[in-house]
Protein backbone atom coordinates (compact mmCIF):
# COMPACT_ATOMS: atom_id res chain seq x y z
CA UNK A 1 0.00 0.00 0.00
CA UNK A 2 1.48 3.33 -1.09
CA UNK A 3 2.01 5.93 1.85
CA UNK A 4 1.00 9.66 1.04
CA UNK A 5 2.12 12.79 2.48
CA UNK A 6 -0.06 16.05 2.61
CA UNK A 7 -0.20 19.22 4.97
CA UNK A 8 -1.78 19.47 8.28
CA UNK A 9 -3.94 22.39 6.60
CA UNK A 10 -4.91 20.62 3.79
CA UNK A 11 -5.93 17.52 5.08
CA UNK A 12 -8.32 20.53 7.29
CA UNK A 13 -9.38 21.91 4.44
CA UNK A 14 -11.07 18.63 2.49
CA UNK A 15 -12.17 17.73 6.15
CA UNK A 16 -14.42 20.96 6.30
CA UNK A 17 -15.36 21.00 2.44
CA UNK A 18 -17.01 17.70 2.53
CA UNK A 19 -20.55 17.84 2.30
CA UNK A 20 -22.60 17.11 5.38
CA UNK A 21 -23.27 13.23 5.99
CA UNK A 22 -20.19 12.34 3.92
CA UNK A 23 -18.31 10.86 7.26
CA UNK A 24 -21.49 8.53 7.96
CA UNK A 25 -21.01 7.44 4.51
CA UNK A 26 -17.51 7.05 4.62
CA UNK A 27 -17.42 5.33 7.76
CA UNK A 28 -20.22 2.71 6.04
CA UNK A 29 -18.51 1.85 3.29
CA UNK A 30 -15.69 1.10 5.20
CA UNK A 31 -17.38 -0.88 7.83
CA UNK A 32 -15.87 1.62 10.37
CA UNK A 33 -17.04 4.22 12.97
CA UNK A 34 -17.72 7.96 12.18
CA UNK A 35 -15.20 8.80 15.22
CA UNK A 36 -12.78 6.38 13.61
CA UNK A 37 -12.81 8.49 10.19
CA UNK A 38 -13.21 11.97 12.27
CA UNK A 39 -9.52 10.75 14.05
CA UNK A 40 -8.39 10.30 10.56
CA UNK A 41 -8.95 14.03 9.61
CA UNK A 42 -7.23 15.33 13.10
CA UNK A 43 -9.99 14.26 15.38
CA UNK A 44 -8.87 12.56 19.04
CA UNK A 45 -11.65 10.43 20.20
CA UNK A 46 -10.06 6.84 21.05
CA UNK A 47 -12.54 6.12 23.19
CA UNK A 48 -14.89 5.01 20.56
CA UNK A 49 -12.84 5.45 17.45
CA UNK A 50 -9.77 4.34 16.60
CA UNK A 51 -6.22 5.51 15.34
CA UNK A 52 -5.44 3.93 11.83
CA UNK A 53 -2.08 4.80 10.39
CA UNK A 54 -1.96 8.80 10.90
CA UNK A 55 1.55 10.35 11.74
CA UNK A 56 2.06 13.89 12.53
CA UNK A 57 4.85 15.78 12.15
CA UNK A 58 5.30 19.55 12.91
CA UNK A 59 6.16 22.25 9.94
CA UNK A 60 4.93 24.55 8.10
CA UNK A 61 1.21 24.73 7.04
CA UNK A 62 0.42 22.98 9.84
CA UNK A 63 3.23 20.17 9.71
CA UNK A 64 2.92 17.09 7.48
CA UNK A 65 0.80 14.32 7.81
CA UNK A 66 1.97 10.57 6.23
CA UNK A 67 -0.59 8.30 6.29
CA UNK A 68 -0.24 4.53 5.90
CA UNK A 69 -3.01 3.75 4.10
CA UNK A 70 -5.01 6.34 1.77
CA UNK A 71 -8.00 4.68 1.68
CA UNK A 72 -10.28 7.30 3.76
CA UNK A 73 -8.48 10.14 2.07
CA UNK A 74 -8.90 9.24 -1.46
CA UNK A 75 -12.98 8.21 -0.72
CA UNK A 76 -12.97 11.71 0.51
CA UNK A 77 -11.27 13.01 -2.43
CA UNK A 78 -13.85 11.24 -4.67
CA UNK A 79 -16.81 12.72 -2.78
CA UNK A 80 -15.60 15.93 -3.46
CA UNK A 81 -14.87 15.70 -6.87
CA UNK A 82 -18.35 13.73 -7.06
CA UNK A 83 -20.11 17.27 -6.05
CA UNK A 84 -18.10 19.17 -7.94
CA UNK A 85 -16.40 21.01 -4.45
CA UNK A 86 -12.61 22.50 -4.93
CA UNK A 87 -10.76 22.43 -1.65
């Protein structure tokens, strides 16, 4: 699986341009939790989501995030291209 790098800001910025249910249906096709995806885009509940593969490191534009495994980011990706939102 290919590891991808991005900012801290812009993984913020498709975070806050998706469209409003796209977590829930991020998290279902996925089989996963909406706190698990929300602690994907920078959220911190462990309690009842989980940490998948999200390293931080600190730099400009917010530092640079690597995650293992692009899955969530890409679906997100696709959702926003799907309505057409820039980010």
């Amino acid at each position: 699986m290919e590891r991808v790098n991005i900012t801290f800001n812009e993984l913020r910025r498709i975070k806050h341009a998706l469209p409003h249910g796209s977590i829930q249906r991020i998290a279902e096709l996925l089989n996963a939790t909406t706190d698990t995806i929300r602690n994907y885009f920078g959220g911190n509940n462990f309690e009842d989501g989980k940490s998948i593969g999200v390293h931080y490191e600190q730099g400009p534009d917010g530092g640079v995030v690597t995650f293992d495994d692009p899955t969530i980011l890409r679906l997100a990706q696709k959702v926003l291209s799907e309505n057409g939102i820039k980010y």
